[in-house]
PDB file of N, CA and C in Angstrom:
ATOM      1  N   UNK A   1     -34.302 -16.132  17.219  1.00  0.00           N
ATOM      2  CA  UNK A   1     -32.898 -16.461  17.171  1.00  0.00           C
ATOM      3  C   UNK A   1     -32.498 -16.953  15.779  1.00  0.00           C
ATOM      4  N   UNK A   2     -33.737 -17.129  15.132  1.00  0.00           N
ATOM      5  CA  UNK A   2     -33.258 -18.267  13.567  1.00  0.00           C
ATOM      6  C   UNK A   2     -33.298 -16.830  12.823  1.00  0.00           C
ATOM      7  N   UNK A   3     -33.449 -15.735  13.452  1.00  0.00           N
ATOM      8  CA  UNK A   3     -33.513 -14.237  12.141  1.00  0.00           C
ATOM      9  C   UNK A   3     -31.857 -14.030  12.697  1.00  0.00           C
ATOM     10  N   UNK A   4     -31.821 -14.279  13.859  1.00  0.00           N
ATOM     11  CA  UNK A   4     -29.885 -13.524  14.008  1.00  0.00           C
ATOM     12  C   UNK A   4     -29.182 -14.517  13.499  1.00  0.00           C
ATOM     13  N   UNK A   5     -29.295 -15.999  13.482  1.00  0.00           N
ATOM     14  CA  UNK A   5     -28.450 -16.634  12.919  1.00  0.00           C
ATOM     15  C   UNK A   5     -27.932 -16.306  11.337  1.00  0.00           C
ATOM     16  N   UNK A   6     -29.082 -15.677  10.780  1.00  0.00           N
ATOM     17  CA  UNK A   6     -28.967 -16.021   8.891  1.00  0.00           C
ATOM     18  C   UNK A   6     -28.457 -14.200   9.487  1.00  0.00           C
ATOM     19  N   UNK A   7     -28.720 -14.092   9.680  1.00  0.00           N
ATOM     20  CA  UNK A   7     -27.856 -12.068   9.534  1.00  0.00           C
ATOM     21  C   UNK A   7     -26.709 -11.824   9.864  1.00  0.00           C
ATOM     22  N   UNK A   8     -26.186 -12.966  10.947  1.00  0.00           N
ATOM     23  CA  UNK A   8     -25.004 -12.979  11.620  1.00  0.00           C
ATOM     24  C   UNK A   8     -24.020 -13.782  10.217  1.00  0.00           C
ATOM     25  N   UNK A   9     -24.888 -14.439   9.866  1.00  0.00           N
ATOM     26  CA  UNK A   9     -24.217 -15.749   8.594  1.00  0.00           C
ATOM     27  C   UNK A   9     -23.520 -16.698   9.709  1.00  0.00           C
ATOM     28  N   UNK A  10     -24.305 -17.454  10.703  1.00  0.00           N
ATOM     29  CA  UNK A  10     -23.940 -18.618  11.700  1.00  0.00           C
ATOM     30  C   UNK A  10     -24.461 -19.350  11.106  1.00  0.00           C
ATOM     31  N   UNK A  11     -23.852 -20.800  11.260  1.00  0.00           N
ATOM     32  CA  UNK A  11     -24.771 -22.134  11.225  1.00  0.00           C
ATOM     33  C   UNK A  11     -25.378 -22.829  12.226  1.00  0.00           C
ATOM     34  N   UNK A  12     -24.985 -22.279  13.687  1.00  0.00           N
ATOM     35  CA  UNK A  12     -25.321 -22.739  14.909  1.00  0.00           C
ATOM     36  C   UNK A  12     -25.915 -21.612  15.560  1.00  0.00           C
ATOM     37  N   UNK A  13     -27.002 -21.611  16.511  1.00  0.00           N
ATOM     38  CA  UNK A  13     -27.382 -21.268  17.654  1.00  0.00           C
ATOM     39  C   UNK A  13     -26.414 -20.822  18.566  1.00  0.00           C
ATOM     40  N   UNK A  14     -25.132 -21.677  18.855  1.00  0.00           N
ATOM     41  CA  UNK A  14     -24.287 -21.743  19.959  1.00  0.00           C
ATOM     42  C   UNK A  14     -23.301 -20.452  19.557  1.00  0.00           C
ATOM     43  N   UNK A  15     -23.432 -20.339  18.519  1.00  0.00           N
ATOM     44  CA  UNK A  15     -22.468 -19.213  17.693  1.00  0.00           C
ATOM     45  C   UNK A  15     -23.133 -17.659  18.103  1.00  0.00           C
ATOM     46  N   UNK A  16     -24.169 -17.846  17.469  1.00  0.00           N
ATOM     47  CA  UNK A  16     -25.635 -16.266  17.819  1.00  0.00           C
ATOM     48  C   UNK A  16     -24.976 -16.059  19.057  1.00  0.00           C
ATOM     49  N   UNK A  17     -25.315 -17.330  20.236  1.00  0.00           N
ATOM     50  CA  UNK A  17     -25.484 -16.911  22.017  1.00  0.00           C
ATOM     51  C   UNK A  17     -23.883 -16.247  22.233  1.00  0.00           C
ATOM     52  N   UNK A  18     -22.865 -17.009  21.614  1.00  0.00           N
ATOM     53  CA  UNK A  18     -21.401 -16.854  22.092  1.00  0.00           C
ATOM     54  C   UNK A  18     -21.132 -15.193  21.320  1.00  0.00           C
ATOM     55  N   UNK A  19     -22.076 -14.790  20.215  1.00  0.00           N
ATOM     56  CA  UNK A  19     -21.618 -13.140  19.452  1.00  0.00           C
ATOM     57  C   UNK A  19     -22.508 -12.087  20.197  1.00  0.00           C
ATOM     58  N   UNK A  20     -23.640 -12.525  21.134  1.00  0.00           N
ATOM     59  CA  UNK A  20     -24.266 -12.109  21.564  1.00  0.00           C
ATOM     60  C   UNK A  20     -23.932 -11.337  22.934  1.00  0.00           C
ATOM     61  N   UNK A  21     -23.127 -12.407  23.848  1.00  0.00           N
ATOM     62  CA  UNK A  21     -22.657 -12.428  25.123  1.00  0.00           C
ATOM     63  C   UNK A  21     -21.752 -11.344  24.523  1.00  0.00           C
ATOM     64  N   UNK A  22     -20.695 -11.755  23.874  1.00  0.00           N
ATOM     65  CA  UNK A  22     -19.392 -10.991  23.708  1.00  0.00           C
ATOM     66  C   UNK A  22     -19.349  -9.638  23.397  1.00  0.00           C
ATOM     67  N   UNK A  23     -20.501  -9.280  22.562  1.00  0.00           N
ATOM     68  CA  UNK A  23     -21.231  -7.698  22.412  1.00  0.00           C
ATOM     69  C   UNK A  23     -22.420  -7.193  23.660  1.00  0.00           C
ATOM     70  N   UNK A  24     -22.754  -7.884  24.292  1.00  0.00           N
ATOM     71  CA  UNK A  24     -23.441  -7.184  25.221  1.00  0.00           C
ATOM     72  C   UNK A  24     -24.934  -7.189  25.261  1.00  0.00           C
ATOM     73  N   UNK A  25     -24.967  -8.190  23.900  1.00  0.00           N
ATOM     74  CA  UNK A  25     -26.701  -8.061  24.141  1.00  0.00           C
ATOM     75  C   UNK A  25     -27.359  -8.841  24.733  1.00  0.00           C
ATOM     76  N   UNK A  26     -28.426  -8.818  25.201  1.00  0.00           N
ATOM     77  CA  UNK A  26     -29.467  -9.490  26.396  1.00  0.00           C
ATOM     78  C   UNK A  26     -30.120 -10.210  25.364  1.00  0.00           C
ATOM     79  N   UNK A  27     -30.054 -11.755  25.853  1.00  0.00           N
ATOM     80  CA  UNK A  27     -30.990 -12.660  25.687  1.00  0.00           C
ATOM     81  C   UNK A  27     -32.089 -12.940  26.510  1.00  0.00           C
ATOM     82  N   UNK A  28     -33.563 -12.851  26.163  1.00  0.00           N
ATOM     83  CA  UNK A  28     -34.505 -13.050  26.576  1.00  0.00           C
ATOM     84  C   UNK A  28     -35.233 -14.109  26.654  1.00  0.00           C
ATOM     85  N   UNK A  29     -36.422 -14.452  27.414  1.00  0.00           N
ATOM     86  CA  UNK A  29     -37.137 -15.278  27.204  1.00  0.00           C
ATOM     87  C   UNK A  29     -38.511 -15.009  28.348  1.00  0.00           C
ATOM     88  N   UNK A  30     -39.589 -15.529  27.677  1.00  0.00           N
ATOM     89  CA  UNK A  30     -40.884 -15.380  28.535  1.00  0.00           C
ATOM     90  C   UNK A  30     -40.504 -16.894  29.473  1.00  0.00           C
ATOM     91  N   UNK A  31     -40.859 -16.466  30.901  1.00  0.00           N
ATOM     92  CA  UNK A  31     -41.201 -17.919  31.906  1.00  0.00           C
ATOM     93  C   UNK A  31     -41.930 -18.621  31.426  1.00  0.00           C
ATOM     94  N   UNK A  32     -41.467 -20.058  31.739  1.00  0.00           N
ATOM     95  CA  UNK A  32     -42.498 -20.942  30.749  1.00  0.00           C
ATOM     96  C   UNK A  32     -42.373 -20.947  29.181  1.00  0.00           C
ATOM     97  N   UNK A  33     -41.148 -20.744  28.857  1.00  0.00           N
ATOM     98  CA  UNK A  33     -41.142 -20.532  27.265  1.00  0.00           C
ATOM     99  C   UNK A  33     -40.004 -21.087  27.347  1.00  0.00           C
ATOM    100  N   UNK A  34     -39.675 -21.522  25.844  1.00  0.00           N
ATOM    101  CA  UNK A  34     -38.328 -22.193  25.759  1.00  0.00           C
ATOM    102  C   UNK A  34     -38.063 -21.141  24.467  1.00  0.00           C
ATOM    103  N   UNK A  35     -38.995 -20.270  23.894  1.00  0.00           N
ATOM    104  CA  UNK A  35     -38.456 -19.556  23.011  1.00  0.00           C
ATOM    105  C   UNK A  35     -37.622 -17.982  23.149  1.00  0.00           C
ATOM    106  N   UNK A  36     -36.704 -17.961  22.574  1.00  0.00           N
ATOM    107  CA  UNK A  36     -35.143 -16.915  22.922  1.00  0.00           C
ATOM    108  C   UNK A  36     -35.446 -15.886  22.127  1.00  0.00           C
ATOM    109  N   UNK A  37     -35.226 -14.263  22.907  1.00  0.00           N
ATOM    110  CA  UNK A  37     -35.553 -13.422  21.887  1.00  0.00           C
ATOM    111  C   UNK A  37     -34.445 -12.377  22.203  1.00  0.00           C
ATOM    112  N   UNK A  38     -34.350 -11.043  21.270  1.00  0.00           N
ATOM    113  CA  UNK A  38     -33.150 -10.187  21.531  1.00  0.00           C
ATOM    114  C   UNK A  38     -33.710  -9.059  21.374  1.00  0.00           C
ATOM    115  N   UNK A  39     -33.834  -8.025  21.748  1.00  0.00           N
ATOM    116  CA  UNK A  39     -34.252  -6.281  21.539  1.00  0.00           C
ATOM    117  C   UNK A  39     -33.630  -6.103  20.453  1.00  0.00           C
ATOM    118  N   UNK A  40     -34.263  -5.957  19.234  1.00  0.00           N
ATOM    119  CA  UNK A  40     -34.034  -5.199  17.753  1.00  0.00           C
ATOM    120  C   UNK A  40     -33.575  -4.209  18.242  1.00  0.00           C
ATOM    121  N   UNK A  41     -33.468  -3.003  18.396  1.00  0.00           N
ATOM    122  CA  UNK A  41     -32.386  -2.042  18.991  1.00  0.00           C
ATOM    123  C   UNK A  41     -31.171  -2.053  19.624  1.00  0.00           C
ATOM    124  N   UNK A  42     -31.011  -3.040  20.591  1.00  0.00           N
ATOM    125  CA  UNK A  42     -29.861  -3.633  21.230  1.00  0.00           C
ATOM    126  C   UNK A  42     -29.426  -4.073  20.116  1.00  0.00           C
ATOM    127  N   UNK A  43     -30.098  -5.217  19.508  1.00  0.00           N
ATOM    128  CA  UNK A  43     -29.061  -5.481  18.177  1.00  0.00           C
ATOM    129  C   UNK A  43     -28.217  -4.877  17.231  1.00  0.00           C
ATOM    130  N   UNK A  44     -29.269  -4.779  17.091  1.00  0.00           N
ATOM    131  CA  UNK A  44     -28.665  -2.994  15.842  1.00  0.00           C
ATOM    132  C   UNK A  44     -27.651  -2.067  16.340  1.00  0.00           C
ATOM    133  N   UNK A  45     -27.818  -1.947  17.036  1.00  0.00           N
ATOM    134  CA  UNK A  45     -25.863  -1.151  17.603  1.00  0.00           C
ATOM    135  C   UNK A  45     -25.219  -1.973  18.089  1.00  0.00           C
ATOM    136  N   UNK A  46     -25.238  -2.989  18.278  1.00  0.00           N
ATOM    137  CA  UNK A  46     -24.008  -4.004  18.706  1.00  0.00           C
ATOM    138  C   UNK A  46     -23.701  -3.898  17.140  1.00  0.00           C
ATOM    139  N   UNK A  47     -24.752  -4.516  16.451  1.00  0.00           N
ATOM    140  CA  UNK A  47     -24.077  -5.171  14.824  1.00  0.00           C
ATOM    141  C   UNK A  47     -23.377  -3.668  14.188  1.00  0.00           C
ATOM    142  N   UNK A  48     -24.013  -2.657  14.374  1.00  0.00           N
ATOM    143  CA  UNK A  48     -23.261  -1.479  13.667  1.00  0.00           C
ATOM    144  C   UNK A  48     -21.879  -1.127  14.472  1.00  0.00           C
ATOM    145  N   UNK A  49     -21.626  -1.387  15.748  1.00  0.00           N
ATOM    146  CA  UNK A  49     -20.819  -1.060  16.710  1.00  0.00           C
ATOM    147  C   UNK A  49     -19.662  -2.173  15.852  1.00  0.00           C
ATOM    148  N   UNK A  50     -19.735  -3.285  15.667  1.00  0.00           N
ATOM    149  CA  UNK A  50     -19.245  -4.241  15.358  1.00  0.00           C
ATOM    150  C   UNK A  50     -18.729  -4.392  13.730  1.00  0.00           C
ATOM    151  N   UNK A  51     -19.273  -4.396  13.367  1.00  0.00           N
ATOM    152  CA  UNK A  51     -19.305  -4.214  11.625  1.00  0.00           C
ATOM    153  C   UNK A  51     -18.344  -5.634  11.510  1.00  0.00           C
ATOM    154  N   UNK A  52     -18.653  -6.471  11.590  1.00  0.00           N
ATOM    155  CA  UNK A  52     -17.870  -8.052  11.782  1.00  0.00           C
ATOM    156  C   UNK A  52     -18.312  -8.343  10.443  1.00  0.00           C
ATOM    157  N   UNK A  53     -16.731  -9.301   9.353  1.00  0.00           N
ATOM    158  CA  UNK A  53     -16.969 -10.111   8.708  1.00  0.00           C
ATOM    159  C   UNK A  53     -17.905 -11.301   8.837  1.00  0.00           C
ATOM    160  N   UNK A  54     -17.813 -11.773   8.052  1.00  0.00           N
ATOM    161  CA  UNK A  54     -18.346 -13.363   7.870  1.00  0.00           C
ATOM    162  C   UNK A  54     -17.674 -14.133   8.322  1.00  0.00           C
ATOM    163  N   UNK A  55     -17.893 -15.332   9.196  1.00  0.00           N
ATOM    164  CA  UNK A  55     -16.927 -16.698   9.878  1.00  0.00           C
ATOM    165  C   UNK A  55     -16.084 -17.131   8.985  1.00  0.00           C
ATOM    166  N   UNK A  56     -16.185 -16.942   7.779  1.00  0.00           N
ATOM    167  CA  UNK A  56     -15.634 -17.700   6.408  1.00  0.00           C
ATOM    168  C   UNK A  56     -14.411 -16.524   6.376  1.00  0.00           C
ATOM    169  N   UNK A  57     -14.430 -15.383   6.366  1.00  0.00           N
ATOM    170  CA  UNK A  57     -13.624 -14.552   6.119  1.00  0.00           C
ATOM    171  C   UNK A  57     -12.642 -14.078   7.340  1.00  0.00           C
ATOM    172  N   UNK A  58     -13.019 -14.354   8.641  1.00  0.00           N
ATOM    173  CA  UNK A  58     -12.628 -14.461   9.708  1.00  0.00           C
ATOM    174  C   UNK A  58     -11.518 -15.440   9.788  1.00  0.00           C
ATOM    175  N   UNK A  59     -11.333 -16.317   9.340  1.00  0.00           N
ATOM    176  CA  UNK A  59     -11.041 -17.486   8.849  1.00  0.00           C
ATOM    177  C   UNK A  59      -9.436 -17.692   8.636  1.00  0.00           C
ATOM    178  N   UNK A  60     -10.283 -16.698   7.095  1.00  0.00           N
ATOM    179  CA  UNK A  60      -9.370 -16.478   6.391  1.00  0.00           C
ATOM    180  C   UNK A  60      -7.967 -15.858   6.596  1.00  0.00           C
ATOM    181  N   UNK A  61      -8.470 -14.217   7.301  1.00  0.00           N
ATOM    182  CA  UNK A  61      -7.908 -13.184   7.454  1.00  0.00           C
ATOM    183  C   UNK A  61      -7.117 -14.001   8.676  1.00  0.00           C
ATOM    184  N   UNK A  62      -7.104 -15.056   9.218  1.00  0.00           N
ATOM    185  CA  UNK A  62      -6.141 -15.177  10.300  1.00  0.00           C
ATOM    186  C   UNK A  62      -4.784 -15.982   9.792  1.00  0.00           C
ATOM    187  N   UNK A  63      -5.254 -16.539   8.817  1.00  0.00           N
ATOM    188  CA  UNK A  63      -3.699 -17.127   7.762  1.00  0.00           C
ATOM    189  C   UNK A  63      -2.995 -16.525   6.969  1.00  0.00           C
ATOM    190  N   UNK A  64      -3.731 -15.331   6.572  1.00  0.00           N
ATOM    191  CA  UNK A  64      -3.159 -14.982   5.308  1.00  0.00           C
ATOM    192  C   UNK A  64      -2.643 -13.399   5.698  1.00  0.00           C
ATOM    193  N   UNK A  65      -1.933 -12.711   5.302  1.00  0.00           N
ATOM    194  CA  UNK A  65      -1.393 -11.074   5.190  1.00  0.00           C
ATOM    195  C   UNK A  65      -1.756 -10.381   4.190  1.00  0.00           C
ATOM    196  N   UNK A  66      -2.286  -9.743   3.760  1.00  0.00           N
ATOM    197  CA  UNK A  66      -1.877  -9.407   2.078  1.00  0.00           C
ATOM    198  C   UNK A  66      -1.985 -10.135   1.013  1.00  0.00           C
ATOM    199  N   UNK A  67      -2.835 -11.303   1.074  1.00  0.00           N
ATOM    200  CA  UNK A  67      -2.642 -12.251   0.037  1.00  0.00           C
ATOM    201  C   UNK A  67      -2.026 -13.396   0.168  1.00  0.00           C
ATOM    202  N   UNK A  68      -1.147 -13.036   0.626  1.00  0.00           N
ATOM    203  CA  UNK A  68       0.364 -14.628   0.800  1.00  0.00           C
ATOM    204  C   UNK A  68       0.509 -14.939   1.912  1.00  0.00           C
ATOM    205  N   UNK A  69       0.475 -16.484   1.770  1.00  0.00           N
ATOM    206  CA  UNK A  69       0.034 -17.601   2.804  1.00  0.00           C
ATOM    207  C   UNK A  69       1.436 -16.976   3.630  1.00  0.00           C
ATOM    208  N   UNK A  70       1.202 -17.301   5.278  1.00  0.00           N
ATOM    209  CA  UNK A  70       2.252 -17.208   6.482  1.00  0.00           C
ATOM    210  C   UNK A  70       1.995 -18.241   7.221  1.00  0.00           C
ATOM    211  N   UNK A  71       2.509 -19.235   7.152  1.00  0.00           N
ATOM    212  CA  UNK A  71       2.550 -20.635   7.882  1.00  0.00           C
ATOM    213  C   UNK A  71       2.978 -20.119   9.461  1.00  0.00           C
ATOM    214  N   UNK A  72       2.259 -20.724   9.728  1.00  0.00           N
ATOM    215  CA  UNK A  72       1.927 -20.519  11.884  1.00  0.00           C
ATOM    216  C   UNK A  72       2.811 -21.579  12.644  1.00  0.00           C
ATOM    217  N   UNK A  73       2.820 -23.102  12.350  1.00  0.00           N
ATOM    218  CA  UNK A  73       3.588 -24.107  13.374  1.00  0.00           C
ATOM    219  C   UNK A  73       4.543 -24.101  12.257  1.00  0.00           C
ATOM    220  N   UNK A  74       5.447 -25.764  12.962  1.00  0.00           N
ATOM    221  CA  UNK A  74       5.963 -26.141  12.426  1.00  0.00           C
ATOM    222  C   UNK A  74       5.841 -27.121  11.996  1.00  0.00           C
ATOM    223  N   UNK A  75       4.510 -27.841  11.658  1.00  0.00           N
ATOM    224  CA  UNK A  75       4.230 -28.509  10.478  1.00  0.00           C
ATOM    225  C   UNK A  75       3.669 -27.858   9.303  1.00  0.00           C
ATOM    226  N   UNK A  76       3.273 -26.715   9.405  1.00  0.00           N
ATOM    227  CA  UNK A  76       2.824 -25.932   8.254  1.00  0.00           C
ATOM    228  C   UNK A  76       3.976 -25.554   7.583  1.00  0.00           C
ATOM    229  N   UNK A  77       5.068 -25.071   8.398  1.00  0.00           N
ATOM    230  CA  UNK A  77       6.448 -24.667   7.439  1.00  0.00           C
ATOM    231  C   UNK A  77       6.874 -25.873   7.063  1.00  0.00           C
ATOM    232  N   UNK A  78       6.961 -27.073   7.349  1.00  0.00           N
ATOM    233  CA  UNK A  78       7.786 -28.104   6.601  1.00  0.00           C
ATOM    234  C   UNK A  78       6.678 -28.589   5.622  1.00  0.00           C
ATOM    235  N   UNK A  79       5.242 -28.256   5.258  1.00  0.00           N
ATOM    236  CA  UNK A  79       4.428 -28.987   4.598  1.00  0.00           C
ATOM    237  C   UNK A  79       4.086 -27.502   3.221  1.00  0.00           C
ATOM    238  N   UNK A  80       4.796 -26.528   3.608  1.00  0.00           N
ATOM    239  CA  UNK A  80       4.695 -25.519   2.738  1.00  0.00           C
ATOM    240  C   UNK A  80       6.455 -25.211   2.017  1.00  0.00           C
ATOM    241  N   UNK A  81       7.448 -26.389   2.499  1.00  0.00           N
ATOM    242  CA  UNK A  81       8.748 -26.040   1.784  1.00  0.00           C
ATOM    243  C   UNK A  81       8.862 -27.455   1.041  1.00  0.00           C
ATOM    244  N   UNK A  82       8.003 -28.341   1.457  1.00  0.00           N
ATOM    245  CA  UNK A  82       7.390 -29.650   0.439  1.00  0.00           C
ATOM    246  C   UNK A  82       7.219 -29.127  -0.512  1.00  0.00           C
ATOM    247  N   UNK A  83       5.891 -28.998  -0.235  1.00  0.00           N
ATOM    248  CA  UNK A  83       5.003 -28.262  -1.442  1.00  0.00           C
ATOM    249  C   UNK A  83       5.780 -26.907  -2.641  1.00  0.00           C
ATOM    250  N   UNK A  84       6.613 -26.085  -1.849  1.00  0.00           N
ATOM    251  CA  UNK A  84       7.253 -25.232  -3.299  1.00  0.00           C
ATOM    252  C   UNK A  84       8.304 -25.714  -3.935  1.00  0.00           C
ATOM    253  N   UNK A  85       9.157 -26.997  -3.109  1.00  0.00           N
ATOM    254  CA  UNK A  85       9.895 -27.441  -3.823  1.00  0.00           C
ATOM    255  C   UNK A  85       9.708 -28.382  -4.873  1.00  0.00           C
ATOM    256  N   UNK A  86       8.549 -29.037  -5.102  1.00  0.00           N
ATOM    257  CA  UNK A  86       7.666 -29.468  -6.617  1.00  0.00           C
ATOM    258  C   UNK A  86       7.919 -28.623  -7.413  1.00  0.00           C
TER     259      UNK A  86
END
């Protein structure tokens, strides 16, 4: 699970299980084991099926259009007509 975390670019475990579920792949484990494993093949076409940014860029892409900021509530619009009127 610590090889899908750094490939996925997660910082959590809880992140891997929650990209895992949501694509379809099977989490494993031997009885009597506490250690978690995933079918390298299953993986590999979810992740190609998927072709997902980075969390950082995910992020991003949900504020912004094209470059230029689009304020969402309405404390973001009164804290972004502050700010251009400086």
């Amino acid at each position: 699970m610590e090889e899908l975390k750094k490939d996925l670019r997660y910082r959590d475990l809880r992140s891997v299980r929650r990209w895992c579920f949501n694509n379809h792949v099977g989490i494993f484990s031997d009885v009597g084991s506490k250690w978690r494993y995933v079918l390298k093949e299953e993986f590999e076409k979810a992740k190609s099926r998927c072709s997902m940014p980075s969390p950082r860029l995910r992020r991003k892409k949900m504020h912004t259009s094209s470059g230029t900021y689009i304020p969402q509530g309405e404390y973001e619009k009164k804290f972004l007509s502050i700010f251009t009127s400086i």
